[in-house]
PDB file of N, CA and C in Angstrom:
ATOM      1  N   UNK A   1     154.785  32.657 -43.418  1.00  0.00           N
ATOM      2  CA  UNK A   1     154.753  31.510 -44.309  1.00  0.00           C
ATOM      3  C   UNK A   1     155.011  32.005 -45.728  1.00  0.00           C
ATOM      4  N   UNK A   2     155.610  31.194 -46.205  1.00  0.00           N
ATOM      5  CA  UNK A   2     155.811  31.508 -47.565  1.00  0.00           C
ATOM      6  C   UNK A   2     154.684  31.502 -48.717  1.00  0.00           C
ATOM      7  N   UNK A   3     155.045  32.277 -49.972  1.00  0.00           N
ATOM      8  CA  UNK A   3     154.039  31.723 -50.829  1.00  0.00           C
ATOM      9  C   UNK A   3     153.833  30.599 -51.250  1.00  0.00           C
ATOM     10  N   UNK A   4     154.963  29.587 -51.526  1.00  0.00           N
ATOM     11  CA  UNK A   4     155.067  28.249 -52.225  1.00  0.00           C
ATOM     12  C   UNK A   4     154.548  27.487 -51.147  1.00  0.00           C
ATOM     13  N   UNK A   5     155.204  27.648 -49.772  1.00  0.00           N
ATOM     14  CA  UNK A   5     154.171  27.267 -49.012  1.00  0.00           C
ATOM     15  C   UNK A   5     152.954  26.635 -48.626  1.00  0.00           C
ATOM     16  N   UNK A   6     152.331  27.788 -49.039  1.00  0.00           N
ATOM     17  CA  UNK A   6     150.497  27.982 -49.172  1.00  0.00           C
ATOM     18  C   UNK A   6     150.277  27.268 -50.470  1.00  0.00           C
ATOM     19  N   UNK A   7     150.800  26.847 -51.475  1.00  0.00           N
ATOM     20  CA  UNK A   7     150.172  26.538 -52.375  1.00  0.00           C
ATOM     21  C   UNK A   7     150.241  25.461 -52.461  1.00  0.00           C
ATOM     22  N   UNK A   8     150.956  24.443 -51.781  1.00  0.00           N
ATOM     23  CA  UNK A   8     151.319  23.094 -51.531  1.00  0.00           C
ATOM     24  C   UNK A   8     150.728  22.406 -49.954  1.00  0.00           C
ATOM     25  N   UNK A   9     150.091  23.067 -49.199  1.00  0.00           N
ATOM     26  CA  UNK A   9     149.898  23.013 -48.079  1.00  0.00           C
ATOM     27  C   UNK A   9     148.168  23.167 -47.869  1.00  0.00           C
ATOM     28  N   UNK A  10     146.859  22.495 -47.222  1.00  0.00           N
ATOM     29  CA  UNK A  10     145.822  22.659 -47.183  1.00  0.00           C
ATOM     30  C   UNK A  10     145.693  23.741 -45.888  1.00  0.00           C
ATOM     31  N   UNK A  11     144.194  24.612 -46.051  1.00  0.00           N
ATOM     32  CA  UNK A  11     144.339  24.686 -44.506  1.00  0.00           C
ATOM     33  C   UNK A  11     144.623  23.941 -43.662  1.00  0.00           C
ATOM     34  N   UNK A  12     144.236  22.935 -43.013  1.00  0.00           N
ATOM     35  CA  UNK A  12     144.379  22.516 -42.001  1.00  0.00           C
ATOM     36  C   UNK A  12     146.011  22.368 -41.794  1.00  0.00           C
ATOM     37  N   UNK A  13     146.738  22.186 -42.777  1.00  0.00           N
ATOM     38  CA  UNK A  13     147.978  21.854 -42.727  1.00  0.00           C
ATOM     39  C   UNK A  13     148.646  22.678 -42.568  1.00  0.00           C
ATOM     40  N   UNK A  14     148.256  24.222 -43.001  1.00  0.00           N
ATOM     41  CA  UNK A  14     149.081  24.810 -42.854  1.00  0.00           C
ATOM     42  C   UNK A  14     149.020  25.835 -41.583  1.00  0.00           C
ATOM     43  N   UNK A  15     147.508  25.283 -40.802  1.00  0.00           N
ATOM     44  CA  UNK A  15     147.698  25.998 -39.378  1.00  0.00           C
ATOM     45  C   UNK A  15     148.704  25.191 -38.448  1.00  0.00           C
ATOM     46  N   UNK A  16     148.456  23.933 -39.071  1.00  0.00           N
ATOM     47  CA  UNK A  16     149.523  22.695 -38.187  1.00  0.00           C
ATOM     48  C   UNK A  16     150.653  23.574 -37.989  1.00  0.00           C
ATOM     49  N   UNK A  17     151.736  23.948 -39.288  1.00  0.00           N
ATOM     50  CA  UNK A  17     152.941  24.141 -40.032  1.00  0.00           C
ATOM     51  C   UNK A  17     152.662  25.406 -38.628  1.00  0.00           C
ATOM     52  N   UNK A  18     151.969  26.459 -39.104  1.00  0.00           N
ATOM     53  CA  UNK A  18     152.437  27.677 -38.238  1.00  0.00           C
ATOM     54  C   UNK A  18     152.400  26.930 -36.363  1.00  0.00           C
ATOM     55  N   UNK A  19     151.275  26.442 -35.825  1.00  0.00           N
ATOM     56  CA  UNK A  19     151.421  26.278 -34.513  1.00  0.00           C
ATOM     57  C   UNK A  19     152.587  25.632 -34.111  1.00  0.00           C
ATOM     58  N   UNK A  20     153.080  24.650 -35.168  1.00  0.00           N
ATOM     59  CA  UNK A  20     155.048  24.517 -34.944  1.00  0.00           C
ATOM     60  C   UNK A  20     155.500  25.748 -34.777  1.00  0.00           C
ATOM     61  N   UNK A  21     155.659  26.072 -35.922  1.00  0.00           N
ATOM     62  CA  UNK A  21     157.136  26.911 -36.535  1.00  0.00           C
ATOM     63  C   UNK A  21     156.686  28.357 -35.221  1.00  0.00           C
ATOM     64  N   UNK A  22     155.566  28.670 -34.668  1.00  0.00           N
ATOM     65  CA  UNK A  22     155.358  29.679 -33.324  1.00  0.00           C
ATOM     66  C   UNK A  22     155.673  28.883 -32.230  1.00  0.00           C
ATOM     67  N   UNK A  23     155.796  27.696 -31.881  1.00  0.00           N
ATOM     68  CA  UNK A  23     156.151  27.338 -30.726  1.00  0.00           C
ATOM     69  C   UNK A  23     155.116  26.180 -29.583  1.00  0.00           C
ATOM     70  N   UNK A  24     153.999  26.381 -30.609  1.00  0.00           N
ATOM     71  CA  UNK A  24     152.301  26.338 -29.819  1.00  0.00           C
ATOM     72  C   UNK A  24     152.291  24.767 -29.196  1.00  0.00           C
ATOM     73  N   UNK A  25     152.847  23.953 -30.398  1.00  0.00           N
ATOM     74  CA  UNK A  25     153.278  22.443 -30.484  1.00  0.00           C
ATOM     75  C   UNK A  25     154.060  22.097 -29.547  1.00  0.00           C
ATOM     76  N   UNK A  26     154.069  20.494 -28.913  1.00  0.00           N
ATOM     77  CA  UNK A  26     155.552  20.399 -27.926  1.00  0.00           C
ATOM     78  C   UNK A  26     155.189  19.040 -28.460  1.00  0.00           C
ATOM     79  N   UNK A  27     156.483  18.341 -28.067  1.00  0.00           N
ATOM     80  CA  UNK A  27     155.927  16.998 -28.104  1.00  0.00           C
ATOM     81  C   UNK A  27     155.841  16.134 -26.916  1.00  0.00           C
ATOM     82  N   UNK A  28     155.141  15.018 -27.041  1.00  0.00           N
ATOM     83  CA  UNK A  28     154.599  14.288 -26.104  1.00  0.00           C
ATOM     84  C   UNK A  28     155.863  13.989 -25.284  1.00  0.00           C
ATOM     85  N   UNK A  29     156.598  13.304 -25.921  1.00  0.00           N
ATOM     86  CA  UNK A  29     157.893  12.560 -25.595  1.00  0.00           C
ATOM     87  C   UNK A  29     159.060  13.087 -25.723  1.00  0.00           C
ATOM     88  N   UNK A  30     159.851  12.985 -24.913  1.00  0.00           N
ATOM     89  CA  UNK A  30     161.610  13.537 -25.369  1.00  0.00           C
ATOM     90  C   UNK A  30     161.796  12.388 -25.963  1.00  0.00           C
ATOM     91  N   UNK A  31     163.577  12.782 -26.510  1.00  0.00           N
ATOM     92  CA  UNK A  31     164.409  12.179 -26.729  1.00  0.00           C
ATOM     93  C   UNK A  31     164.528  10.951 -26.290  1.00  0.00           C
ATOM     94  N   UNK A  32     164.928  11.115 -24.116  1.00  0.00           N
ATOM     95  CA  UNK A  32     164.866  10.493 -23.170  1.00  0.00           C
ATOM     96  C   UNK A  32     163.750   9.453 -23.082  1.00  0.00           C
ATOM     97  N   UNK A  33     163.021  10.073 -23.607  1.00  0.00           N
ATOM     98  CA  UNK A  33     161.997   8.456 -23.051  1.00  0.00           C
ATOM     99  C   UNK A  33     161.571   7.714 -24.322  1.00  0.00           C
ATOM    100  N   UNK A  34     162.375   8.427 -25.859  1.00  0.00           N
ATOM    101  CA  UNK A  34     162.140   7.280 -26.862  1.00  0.00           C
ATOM    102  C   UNK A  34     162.959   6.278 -26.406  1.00  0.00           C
ATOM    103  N   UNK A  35     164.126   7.266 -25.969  1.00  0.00           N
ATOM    104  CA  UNK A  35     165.517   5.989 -25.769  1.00  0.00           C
ATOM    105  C   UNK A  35     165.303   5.272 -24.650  1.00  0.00           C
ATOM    106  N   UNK A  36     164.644   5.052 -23.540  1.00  0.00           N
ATOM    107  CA  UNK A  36     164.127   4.958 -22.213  1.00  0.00           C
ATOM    108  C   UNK A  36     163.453   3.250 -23.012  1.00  0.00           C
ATOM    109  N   UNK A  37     162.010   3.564 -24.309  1.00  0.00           N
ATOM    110  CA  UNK A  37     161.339   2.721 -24.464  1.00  0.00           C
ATOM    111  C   UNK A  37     162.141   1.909 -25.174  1.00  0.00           C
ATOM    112  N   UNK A  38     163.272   2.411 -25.919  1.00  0.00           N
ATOM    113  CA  UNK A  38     163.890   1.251 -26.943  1.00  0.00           C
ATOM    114  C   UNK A  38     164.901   0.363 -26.427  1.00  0.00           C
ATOM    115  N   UNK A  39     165.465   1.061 -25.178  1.00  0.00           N
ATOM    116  CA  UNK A  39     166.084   0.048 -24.197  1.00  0.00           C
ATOM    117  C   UNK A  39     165.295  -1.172 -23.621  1.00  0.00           C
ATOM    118  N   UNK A  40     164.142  -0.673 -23.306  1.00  0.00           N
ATOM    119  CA  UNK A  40     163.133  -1.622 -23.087  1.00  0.00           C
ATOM    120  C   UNK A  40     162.594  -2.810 -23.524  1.00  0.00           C
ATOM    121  N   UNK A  41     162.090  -2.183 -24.910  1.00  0.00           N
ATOM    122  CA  UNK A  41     162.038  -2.907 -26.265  1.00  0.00           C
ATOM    123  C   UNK A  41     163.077  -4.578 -26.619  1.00  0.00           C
ATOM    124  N   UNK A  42     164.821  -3.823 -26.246  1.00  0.00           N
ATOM    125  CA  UNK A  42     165.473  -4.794 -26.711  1.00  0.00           C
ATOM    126  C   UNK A  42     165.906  -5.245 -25.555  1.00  0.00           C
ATOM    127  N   UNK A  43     165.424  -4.951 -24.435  1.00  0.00           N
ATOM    128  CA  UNK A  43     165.719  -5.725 -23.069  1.00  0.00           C
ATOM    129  C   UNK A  43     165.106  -7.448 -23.430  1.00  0.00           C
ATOM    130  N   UNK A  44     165.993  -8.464 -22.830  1.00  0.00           N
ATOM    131  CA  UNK A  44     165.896  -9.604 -22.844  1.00  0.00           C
ATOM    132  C   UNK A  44     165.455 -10.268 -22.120  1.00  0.00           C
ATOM    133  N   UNK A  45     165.084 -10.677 -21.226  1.00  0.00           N
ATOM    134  CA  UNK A  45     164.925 -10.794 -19.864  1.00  0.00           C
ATOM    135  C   UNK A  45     164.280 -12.298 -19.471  1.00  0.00           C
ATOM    136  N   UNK A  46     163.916 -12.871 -20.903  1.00  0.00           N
ATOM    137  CA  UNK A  46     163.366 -14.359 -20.452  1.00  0.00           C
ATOM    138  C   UNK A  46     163.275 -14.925 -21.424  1.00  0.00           C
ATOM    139  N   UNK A  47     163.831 -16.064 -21.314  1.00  0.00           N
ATOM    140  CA  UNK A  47     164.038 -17.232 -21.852  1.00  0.00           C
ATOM    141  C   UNK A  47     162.943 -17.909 -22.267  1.00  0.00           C
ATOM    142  N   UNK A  48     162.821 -18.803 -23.701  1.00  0.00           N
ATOM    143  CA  UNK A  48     161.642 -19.860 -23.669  1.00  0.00           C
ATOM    144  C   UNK A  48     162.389 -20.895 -24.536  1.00  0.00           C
ATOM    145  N   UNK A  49     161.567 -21.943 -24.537  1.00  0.00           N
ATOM    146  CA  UNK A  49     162.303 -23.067 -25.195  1.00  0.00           C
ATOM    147  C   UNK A  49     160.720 -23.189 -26.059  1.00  0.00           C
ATOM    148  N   UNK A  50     160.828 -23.805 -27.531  1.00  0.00           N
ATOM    149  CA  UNK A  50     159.659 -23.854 -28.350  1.00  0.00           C
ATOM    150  C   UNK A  50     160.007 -25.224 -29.608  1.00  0.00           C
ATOM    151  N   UNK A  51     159.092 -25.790 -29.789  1.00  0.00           N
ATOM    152  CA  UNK A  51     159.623 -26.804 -30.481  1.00  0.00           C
ATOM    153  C   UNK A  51     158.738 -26.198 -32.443  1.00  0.00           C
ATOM    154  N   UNK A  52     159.699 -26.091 -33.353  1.00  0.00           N
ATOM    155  CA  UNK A  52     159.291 -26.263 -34.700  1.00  0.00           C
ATOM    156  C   UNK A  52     159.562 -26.816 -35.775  1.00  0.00           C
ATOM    157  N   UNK A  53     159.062 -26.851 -36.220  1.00  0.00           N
ATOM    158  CA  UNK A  53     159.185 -28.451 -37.545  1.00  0.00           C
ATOM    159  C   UNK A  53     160.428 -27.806 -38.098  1.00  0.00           C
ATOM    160  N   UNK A  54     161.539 -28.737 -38.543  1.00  0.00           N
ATOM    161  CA  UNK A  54     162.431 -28.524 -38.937  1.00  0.00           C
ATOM    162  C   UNK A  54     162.625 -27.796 -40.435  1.00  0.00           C
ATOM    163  N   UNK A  55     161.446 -27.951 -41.126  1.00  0.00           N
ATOM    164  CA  UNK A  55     161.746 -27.187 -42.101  1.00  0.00           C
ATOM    165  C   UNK A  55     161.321 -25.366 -41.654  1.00  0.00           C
ATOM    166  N   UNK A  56     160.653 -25.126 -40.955  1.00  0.00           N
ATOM    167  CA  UNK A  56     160.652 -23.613 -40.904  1.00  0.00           C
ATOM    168  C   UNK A  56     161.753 -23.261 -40.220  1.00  0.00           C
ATOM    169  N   UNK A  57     162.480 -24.364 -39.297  1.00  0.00           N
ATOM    170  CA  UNK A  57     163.588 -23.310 -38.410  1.00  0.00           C
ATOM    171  C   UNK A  57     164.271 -23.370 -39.772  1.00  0.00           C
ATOM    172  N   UNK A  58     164.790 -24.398 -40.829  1.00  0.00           N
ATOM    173  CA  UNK A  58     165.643 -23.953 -41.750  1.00  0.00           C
ATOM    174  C   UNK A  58     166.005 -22.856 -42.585  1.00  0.00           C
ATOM    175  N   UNK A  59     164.085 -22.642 -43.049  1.00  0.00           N
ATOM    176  CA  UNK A  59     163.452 -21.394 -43.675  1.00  0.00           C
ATOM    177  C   UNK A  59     164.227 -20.476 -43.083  1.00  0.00           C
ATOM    178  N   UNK A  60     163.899 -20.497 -41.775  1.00  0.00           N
ATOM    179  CA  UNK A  60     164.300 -18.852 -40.915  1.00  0.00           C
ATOM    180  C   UNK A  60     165.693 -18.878 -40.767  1.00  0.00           C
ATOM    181  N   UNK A  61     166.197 -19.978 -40.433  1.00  0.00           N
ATOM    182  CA  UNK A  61     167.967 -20.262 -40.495  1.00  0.00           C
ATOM    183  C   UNK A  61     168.084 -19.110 -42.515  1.00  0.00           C
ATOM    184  N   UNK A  62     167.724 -19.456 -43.196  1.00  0.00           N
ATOM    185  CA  UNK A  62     167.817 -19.029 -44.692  1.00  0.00           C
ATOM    186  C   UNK A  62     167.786 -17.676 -44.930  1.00  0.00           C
ATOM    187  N   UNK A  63     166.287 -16.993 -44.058  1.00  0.00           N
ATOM    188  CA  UNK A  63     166.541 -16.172 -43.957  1.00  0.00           C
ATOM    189  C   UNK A  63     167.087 -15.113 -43.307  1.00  0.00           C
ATOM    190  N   UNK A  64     167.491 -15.280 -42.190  1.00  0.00           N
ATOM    191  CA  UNK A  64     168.213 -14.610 -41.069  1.00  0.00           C
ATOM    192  C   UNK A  64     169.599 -14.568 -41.536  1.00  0.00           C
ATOM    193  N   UNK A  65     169.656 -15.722 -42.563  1.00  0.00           N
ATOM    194  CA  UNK A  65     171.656 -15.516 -43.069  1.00  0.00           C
ATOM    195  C   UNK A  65     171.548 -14.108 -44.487  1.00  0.00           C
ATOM    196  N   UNK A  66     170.418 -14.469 -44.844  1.00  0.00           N
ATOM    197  CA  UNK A  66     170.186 -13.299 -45.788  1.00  0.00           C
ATOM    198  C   UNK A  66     170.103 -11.631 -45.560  1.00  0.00           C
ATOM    199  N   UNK A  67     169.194 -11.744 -44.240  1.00  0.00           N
ATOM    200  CA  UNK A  67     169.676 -10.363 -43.468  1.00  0.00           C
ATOM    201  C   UNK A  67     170.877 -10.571 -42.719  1.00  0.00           C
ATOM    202  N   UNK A  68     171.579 -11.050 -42.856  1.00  0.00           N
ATOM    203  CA  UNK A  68     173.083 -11.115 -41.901  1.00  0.00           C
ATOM    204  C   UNK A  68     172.622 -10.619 -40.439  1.00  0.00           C
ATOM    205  N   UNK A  69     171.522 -12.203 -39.952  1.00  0.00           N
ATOM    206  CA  UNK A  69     171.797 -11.867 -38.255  1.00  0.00           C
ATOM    207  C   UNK A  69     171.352 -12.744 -38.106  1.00  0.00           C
ATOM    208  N   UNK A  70     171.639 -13.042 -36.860  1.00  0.00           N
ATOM    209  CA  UNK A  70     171.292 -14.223 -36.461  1.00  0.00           C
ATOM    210  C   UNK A  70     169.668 -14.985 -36.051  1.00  0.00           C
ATOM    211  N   UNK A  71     169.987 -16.072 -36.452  1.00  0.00           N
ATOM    212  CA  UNK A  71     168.502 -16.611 -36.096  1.00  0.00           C
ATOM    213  C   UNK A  71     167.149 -16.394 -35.100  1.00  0.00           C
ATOM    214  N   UNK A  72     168.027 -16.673 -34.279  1.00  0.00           N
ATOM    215  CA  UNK A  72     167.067 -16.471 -32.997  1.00  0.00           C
ATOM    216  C   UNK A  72     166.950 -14.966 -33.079  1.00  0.00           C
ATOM    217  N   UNK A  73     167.603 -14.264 -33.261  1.00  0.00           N
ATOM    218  CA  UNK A  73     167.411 -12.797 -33.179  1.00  0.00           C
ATOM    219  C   UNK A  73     166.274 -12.102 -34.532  1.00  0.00           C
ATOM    220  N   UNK A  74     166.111 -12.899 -35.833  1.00  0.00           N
ATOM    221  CA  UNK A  74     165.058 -12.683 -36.345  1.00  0.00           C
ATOM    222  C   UNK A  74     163.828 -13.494 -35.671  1.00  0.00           C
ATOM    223  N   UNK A  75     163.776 -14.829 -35.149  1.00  0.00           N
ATOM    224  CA  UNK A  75     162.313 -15.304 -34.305  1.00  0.00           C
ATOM    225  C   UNK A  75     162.096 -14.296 -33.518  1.00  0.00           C
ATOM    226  N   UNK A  76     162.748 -13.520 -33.112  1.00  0.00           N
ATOM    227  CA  UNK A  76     162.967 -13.020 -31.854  1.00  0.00           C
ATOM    228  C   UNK A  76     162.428 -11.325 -32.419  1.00  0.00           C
ATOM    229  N   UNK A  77     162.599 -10.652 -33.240  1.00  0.00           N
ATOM    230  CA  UNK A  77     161.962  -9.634 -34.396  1.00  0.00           C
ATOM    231  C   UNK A  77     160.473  -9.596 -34.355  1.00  0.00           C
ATOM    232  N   UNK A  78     160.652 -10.977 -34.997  1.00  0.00           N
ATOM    233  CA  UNK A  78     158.813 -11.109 -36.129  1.00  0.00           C
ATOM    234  C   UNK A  78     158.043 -11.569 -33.874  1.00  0.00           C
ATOM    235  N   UNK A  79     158.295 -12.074 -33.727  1.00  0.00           N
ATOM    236  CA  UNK A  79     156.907 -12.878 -32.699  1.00  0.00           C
ATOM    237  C   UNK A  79     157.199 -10.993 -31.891  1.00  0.00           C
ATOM    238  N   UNK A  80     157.793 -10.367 -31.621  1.00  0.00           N
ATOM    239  CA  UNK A  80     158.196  -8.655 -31.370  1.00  0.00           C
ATOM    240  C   UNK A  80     157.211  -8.355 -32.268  1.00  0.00           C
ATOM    241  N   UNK A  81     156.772  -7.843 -33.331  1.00  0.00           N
ATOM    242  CA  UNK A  81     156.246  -7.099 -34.270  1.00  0.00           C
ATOM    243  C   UNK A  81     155.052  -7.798 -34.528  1.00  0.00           C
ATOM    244  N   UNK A  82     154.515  -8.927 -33.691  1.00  0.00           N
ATOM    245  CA  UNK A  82     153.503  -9.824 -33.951  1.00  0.00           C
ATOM    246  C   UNK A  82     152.721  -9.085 -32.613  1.00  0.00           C
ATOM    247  N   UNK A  83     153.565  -9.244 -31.505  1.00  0.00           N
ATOM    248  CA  UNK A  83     152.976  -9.388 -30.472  1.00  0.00           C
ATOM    249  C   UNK A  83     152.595  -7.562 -30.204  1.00  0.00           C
ATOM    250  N   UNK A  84     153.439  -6.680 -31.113  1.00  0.00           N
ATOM    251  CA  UNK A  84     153.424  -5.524 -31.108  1.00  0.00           C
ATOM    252  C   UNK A  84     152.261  -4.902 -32.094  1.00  0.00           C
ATOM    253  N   UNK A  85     151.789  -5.939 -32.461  1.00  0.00           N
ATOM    254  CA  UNK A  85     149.917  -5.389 -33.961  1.00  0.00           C
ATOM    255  C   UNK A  85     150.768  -5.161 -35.335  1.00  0.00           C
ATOM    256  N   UNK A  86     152.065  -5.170 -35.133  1.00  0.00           N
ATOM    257  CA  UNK A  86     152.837  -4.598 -36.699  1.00  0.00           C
ATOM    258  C   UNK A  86     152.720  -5.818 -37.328  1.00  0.00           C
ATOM    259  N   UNK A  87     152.914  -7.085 -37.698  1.00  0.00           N
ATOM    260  CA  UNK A  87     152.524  -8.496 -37.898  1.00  0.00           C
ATOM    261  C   UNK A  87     151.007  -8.547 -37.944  1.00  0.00           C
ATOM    262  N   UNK A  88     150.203  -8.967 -38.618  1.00  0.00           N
ATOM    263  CA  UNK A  88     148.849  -9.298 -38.507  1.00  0.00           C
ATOM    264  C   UNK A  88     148.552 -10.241 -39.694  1.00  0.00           C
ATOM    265  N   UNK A  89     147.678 -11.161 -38.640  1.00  0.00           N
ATOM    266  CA  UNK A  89     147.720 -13.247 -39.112  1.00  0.00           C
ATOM    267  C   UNK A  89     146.905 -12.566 -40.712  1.00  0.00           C
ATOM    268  N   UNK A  90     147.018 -13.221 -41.542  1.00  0.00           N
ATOM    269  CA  UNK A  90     146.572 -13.557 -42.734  1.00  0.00           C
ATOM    270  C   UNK A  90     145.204 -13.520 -42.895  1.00  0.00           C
ATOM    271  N   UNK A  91     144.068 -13.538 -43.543  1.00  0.00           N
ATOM    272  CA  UNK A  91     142.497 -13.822 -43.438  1.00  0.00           C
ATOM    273  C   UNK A  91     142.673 -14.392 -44.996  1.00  0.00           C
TER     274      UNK A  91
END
């Protein structure tokens, strides 16, 4: 390890740094099974029909043209990232 290293680095961090950089570390997951879950992820597989007040589909019509994609594919994002804990309701 270097000197600059050590001086930017706590213990604990910098036993982390060596049990990498020796080999000691592996990781949980390949490559293969990030790409395995993200196929998954954007797998489609069922349909729903949902009724909402016309001014929020507009909202989301507004903003989905703002990220340049399509609508349903941002509802289709957020209730993903809702149903995934990344979204969390308001208090």
């Amino acid at each position: 390890m270097t000197e600059r290293k050590s001086k930017t680095l706590d213990t604990y961090e910098s036993e982390i740094l060596e049990a990498f950089e020796s080999g000691k570390l592996k990781p949980l997951k390949t490559r293969n099974d990030f790409q395995a879950i993200a196929r998954n992820t954007l797998k489609k597989n069922r349909k729903i029909n949902i009724r909402i007040s016309e001014n929020d589909l507009s909202a989301l019509q507004r903003k989905a043209a703002r990220e340049g994609l399509p609508y349903q594919t941002l509802i289709g994002s957020v209730l993903h990232k809702f149903a995934a804990g990344v979204l969390q309701e308001a208090h």
